[in-house]
Protein backbone atom coordinates (compact mmCIF):
# COMPACT_ATOMS: atom_id res chain seq x y z
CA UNK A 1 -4.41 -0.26 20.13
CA UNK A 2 -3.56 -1.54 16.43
CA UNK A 3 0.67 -1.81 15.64
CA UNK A 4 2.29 -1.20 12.68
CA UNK A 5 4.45 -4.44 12.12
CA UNK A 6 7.91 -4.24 11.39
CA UNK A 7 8.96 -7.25 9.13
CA UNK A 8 12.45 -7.37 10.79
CA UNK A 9 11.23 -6.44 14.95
CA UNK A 10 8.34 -7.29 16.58
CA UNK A 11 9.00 -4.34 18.80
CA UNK A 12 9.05 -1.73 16.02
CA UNK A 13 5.70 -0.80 15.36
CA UNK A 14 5.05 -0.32 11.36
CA UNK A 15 5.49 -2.51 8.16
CA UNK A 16 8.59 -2.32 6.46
CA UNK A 17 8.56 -2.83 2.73
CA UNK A 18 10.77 -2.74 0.22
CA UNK A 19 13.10 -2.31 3.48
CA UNK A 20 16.65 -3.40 1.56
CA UNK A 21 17.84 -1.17 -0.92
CA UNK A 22 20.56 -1.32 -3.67
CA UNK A 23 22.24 1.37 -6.05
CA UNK A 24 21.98 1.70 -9.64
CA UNK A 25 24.13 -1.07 -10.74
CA UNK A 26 21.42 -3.53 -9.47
CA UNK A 27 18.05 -3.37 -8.03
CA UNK A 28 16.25 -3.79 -5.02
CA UNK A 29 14.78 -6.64 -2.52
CA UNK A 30 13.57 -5.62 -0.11
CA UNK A 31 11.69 -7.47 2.15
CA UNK A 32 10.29 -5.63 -0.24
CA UNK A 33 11.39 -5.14 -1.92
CA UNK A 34 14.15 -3.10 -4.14
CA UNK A 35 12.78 -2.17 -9.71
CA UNK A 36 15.95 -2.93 -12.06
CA UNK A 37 17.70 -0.15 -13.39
CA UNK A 38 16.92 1.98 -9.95
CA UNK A 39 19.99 0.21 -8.46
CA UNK A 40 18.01 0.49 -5.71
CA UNK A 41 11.03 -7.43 -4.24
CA UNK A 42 2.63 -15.40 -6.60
CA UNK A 43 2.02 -18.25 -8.43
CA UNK A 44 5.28 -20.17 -7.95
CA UNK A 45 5.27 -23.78 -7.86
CA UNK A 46 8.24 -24.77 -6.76
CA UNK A 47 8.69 -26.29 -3.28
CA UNK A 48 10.70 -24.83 0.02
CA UNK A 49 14.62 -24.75 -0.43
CA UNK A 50 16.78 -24.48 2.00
CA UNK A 51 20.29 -26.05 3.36
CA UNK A 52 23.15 -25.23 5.10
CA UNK A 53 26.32 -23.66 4.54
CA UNK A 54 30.14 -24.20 5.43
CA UNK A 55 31.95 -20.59 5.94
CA UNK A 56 35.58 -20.30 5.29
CA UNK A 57 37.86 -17.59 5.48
CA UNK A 58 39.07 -15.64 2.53
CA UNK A 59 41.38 -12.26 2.47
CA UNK A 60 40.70 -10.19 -0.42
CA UNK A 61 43.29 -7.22 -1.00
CA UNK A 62 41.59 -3.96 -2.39
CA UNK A 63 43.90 -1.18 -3.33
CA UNK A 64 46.28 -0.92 -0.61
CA UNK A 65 44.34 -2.50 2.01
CA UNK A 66 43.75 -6.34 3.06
CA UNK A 67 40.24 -7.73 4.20
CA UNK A 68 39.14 -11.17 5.38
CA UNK A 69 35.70 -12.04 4.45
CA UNK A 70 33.67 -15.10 5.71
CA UNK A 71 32.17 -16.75 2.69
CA UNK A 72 30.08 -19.78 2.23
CA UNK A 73 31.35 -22.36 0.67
CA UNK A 74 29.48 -25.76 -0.46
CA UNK A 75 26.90 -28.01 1.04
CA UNK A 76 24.30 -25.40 -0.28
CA UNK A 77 21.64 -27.90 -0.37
CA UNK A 78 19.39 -25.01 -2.04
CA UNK A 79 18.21 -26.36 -5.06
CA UNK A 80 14.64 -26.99 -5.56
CA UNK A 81 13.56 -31.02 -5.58
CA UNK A 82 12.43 -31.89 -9.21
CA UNK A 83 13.56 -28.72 -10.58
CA UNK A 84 12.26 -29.91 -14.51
CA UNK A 85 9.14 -30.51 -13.46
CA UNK A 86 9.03 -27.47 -11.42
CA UNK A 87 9.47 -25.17 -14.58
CA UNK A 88 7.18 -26.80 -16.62
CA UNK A 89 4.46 -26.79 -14.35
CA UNK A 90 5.32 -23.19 -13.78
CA UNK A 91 5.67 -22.46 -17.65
CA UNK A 92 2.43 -24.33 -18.31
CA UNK A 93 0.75 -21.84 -15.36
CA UNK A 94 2.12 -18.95 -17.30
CA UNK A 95 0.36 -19.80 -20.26
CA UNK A 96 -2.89 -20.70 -18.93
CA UNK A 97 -2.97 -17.04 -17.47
CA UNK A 98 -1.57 -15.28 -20.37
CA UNK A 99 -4.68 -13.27 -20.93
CA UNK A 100 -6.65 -12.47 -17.87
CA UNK A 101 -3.30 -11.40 -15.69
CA UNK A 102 -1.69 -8.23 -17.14
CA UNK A 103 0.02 -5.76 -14.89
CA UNK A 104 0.94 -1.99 -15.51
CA UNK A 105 4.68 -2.11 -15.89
CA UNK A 106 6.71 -0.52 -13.20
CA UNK A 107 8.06 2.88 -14.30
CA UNK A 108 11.92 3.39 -15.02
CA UNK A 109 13.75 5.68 -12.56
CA UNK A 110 16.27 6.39 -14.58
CA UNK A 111 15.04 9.16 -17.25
CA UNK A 112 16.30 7.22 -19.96
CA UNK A 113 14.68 4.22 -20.01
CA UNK A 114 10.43 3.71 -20.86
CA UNK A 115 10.99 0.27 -18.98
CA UNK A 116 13.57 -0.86 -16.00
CA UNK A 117 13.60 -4.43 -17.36
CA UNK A 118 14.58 -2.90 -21.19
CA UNK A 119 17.62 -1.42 -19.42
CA UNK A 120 18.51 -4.73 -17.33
CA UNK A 121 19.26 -6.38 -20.62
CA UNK A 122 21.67 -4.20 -21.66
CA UNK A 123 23.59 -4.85 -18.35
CA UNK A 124 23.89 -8.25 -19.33
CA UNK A 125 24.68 -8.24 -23.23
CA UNK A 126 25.06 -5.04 -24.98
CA UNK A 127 24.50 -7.06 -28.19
CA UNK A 128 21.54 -5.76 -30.23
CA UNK A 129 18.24 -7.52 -29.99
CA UNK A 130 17.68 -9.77 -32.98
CA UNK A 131 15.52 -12.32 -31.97
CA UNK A 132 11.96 -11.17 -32.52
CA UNK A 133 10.49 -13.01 -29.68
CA UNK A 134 12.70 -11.12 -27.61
CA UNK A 135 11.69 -8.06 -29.22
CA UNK A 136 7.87 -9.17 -28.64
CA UNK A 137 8.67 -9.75 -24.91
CA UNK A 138 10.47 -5.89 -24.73
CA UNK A 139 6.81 -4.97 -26.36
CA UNK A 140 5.00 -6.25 -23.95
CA UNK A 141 6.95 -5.44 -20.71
CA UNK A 142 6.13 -1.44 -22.33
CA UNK A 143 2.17 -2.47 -22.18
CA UNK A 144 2.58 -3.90 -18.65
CA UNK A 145 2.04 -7.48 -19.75
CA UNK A 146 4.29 -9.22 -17.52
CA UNK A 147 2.65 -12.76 -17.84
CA UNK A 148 2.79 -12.68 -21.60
CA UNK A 149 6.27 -11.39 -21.45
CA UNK A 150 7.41 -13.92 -19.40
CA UNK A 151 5.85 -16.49 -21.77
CA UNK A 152 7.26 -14.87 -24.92
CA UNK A 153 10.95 -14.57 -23.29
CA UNK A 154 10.81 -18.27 -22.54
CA UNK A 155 10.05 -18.96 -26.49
CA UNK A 156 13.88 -17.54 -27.14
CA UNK A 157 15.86 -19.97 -28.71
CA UNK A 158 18.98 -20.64 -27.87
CA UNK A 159 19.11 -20.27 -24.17
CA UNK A 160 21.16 -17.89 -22.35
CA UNK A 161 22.41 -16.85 -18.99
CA UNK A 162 21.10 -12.61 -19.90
CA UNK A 163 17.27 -13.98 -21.00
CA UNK A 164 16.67 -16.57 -17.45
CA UNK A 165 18.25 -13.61 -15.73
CA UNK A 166 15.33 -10.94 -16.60
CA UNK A 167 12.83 -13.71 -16.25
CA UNK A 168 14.22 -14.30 -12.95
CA UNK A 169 13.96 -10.43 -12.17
CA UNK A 170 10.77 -10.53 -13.32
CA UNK A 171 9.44 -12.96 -10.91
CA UNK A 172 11.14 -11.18 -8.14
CA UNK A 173 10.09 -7.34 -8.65
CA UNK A 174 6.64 -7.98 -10.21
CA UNK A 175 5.26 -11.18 -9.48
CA UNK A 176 7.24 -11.20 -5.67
CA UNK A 177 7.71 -14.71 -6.80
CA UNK A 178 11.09 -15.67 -5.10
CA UNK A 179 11.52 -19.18 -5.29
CA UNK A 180 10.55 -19.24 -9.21
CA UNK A 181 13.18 -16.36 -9.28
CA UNK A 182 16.09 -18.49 -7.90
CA UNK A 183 15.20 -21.57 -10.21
CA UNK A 184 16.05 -18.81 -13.40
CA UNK A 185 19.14 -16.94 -11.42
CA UNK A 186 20.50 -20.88 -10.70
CA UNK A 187 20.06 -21.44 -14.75
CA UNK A 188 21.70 -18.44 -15.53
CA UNK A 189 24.65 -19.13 -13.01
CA UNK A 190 25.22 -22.51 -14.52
CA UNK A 191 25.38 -21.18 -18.03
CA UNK A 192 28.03 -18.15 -16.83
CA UNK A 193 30.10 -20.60 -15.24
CA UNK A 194 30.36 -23.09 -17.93
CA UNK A 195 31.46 -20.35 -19.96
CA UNK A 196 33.66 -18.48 -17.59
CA UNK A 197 31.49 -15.44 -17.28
CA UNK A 198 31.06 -12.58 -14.57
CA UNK A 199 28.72 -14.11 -11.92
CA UNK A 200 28.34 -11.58 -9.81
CA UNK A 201 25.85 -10.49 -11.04
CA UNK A 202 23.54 -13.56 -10.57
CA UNK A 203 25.12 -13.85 -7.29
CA UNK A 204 23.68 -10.42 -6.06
CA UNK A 205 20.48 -11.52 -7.43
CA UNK A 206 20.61 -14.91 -5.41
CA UNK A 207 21.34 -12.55 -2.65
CA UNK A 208 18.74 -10.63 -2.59
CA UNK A 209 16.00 -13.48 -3.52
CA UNK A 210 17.10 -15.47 -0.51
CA UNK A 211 16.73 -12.28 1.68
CA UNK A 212 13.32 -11.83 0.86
CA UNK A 213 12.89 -15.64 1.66
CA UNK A 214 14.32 -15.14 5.20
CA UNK A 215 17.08 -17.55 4.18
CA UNK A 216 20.26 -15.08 5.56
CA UNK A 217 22.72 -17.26 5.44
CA UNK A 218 22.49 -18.17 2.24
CA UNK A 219 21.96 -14.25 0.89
CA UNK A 220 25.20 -13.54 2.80
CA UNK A 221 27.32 -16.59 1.49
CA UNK A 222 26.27 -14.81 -2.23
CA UNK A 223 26.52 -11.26 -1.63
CA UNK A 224 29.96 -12.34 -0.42
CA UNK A 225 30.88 -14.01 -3.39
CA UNK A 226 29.43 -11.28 -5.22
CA UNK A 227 31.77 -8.95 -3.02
CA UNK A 228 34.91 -10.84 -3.95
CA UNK A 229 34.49 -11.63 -7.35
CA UNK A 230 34.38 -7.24 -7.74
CA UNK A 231 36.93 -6.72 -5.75
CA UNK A 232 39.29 -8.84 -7.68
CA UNK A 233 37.78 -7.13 -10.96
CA UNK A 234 40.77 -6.22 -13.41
CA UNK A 235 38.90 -2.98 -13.51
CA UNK A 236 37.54 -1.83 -9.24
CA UNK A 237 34.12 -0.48 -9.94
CA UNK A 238 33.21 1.28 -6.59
CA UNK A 239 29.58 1.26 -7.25
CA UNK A 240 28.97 -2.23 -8.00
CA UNK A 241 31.49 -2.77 -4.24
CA UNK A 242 29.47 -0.67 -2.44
CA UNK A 243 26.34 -2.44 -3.98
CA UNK A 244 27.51 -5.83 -2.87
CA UNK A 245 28.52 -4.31 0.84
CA UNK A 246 24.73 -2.89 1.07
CA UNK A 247 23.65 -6.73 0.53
CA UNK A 248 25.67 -7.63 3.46
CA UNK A 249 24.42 -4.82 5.07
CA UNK A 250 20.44 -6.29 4.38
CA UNK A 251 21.25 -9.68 5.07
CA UNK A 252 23.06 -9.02 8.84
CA UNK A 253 20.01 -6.04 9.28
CA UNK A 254 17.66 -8.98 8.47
CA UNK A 255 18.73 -11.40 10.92
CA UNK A 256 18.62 -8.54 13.53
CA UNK A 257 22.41 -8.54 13.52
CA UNK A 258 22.46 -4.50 13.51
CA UNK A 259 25.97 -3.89 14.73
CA UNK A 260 27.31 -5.49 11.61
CA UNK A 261 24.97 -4.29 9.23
CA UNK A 262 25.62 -0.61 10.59
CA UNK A 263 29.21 -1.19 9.82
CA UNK A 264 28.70 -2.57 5.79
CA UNK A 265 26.16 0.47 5.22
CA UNK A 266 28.58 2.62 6.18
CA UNK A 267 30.88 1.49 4.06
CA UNK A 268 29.02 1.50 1.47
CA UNK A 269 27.77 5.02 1.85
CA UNK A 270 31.12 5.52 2.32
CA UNK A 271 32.10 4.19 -1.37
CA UNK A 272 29.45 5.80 -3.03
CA UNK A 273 30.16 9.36 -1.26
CA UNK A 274 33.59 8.82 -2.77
CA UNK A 275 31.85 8.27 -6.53
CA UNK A 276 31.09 12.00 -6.71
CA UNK A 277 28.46 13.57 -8.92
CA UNK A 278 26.44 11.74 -11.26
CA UNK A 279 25.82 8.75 -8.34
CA UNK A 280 23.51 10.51 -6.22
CA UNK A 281 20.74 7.42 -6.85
CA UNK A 282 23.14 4.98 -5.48
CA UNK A 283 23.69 7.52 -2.62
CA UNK A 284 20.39 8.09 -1.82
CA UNK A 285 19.50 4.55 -1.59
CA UNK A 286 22.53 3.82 0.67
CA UNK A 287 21.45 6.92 2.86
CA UNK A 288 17.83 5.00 2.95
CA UNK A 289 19.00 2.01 4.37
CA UNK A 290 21.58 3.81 7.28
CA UNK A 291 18.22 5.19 8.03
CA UNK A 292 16.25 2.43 8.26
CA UNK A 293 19.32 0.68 10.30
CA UNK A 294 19.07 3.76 12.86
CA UNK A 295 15.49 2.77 13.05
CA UNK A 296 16.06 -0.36 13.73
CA UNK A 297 18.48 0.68 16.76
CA UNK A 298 15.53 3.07 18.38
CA UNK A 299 18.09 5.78 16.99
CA UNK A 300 15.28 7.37 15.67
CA UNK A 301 16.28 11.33 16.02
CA UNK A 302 19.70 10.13 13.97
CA UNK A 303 17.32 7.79 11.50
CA UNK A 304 15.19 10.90 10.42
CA UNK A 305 17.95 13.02 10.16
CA UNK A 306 19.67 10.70 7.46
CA UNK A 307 16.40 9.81 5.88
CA UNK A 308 15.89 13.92 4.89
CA UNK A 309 19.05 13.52 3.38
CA UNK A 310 17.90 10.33 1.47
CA UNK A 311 14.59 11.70 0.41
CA UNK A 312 16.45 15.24 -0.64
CA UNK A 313 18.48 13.37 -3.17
CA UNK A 314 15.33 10.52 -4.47
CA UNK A 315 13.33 13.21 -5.11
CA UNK A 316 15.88 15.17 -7.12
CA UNK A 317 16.95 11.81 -9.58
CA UNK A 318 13.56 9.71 -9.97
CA UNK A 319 10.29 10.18 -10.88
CA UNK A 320 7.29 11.34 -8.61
CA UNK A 321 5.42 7.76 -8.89
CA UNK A 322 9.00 5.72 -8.48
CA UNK A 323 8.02 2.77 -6.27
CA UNK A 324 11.80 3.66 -5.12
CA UNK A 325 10.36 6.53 -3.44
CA UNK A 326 7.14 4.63 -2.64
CA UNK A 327 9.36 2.08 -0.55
CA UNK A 328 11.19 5.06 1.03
CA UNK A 329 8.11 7.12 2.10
CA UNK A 330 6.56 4.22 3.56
CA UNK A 331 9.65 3.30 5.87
CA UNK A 332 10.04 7.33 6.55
CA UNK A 333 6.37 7.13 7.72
CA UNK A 334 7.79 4.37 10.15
CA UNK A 335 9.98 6.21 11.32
CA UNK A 336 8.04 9.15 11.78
CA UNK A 337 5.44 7.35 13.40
CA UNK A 338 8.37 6.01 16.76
CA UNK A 339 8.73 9.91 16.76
CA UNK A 340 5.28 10.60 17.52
CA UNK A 341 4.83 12.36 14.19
CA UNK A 342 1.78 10.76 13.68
CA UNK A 343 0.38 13.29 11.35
CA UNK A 344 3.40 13.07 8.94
CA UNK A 345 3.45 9.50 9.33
CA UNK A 346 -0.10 9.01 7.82
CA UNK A 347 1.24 11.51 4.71
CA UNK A 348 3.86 9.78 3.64
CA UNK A 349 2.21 6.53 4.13
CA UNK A 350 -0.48 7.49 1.93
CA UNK A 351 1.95 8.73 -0.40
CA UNK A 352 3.51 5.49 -1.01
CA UNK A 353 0.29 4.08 -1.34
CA UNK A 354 -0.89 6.43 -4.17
CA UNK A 355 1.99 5.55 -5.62
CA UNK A 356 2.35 1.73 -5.33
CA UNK A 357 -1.70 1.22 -6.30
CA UNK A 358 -0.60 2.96 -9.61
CA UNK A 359 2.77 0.52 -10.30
CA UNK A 360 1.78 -2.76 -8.58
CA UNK A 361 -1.41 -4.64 -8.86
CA UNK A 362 -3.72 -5.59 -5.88
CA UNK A 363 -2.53 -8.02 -3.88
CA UNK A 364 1.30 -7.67 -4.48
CA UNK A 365 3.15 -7.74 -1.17
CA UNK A 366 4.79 -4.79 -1.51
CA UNK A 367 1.25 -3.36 -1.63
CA UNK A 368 -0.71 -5.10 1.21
CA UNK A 369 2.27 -3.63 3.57
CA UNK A 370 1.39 -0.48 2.80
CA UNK A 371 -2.44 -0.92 2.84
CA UNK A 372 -1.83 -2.40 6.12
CA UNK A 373 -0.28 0.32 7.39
CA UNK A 374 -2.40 2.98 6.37
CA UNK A 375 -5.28 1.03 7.93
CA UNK A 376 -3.09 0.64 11.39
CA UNK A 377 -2.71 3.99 11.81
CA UNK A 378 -6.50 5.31 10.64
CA UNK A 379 -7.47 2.44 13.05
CA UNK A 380 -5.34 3.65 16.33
CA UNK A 381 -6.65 6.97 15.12
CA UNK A 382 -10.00 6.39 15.44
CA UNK A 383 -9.58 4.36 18.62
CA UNK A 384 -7.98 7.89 19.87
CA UNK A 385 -10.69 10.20 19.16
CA UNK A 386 -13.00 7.32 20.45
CA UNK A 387 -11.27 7.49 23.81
CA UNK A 388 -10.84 10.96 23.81
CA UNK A 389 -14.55 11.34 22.84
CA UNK A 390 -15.47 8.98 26.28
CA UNK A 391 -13.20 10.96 28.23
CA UNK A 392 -15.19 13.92 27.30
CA UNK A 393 -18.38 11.70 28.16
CA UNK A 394 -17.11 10.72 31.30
CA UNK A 395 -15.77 14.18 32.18
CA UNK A 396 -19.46 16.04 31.27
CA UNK A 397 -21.13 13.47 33.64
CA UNK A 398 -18.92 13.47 36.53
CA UNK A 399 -19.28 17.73 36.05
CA UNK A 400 -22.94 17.45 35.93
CA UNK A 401 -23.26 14.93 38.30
CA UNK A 402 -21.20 17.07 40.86
């Protein structure tokens, strides 16, 4: 019989993608990849990083409450060897397939907003946009050019930490380029710290690259910085916490550390529950991953019971072709398919394939999970009504034989 691979357990049987979600404040990573703006991840060059990290103890006081946190400090040892000549081998491949690579850009799920990555930059400066290579690259990301945006956004002179940022996102969601992600969030990081800006953001992002690279550790020691430096805010954002606690959550739920990733998602749902109206996107995506979480605990009565919650609230605040509700339909099929549902199970995976062959081009990650899954299951089909079709065989013979 064919299986449907799980990307975290061997013994689930189904593909997980876009498996991590965050809330609105930043986007997605799944193993799979979670678009920017949704609050919800291959032509690198650059070679494997890796390293280890030193955890220390840190108590963070939130309101009237006290936490220690473990957080990584130092001995990173993550940065790429011969990082210059990394980028300009990669900026040299961008140009050289400027023209023949063009992908449709992935739609915005917030109503708002023609293009995620337009609304990512405001995140990051709300000055206006004066440069007109910027506003070329903002052009193109509309058209679904990715490889010339890329190109034109690295034109922008002078630097800055908000530009290497959306490059860097643009590597992860589009290209699921991770490693040439990190080498833009690590420029970005250097430039915010020289000049004493929020890094959480770039930490999250760090986060959530190194997930998707297997590298837990690491995503934890950032999400937990992340986590700190918000907590500590002058003003407490409860979104961007609970955001930060769902990284956690992926990172522990990646290295099959379920107990403590069922306790951050909770939290986090938690949090956002607390928000109130106006936050049911962050909710929903919380709600996805406590689902996925149950799944990943064989508590799968509990895991579809929280996912109709989830998939209640997606469908009410993002578009019908989202790849937010892609991901989420193809980890409900998963579910659905442990329950037996079989019949369900092949819906909603070819929902989220419908959906994902109209956002993401062929060959994308995200995309061969879900091809892969819809073939598993027409596969184990077919071998069923094969069987059942020689049990019939054998049944008619033994009957006229007798």
């Amino acid at each position: 019989m064919a299986h449907l691979v799980n990307s975290h357990d061997t013994n689930d049987h189904f593909h997980g993608i876009n498996d991590h979600f965050h809330g609105t404040n930043n986007h997605s990573y799944g193993t799979t990849y979670h678009p920017y703006g949704a609050n919800d991840h291959i032509c690198g060059t650059a070679q494997t990083m890796g390293g280890s990290t030193t955890w220390s103890r840190e108590t963070v006081r939130f309101g009237d409450e006290s936490t220690t946190y473990l957080v990584g400090v130092g001995h990173e040892n993550a940065q790429p060897q011969n990082e210059s000549s990394i980028c300009e081998d990669h900026i040299l491949s961008v140009i050289i397939i400027l023209y023949p690579l063009m992908y449709s850009c992935i739609g915005s799920h917030k109503h708002s907003c023609s293009c995620p990555y337009l609304e990512m930059a405001i995140l990051y400066s709300s000055a206006p946009v004066t440069d007109p290579c910027e506003t070329k690259a903002q052009q193109l990301l509309n058209d679904g050019k990715i490889d010339q945006a890329i190109a034109m956004y690295l034109c922008i002179k002078p630097e800055s930490a908000r530009i290497f940022m959306i490059i860097g996102i643009l590597y992860a969601e589009k290209k699921g380029d991770y490693k040439a992600a990190i080498i833009f969030y690590k420029k970005a990081l250097k430039i915010q710290e020289k000049n004493g800006d929020d890094t959480s953001n770039a930490f999250t992002e760090l986060g959530i690259a190194y997930q998707n690279l297997h590298e837990y550790d690491l995503a934890l020691n950032y999400h937990f910085r992340a986590l700190i430096i918000r907590k500590l805010a002058q003003t407490i954002d409860r979104k961007l916490i609970a955001d930060s606690l769902i990284g956690i959550a992926n990172a522990y739920w990646g290295e099959q550390n379920l107990s403590e990733a069922l306790e951050y998602v909770t939290q986090a749902v938690t949090l956002n529950e607390s928000v109130g109206s106006g936050n049911e996107l962050n909710l929903a995506t919380n709600l996805i991953t406590l689902a996925s979480i149950h799944h990943s605990r064989d508590d799968d009565n509990r895991a579809l019971e929280v996912a109709k919650q989830a998939l209640a609230l997606l469908e009410s605040c993002v578009p019908r072709d989202s790849p937010v509700l892609a991901s989420f339909l193809n980890n409900l099929g998963a579910i659905q398919f442990s329950l037996g549902l079989f019949g369900d199970a092949q819906l909603s995976f070819a929902r989220a394939l419908i959906i994902c062959e109209q956002s993401l081009p062929e060959g994308h990650p995200q995309r061969l999970a879900m091809e892969g899954n819809i073939n598993r299951i027409t596969e184990m089909e077919r071998n069923n009504q094969q069987n059942l079709e020689s049990d019939h065989w054998q049944f008619s013979l033994k009957t006229l034989l007798a």
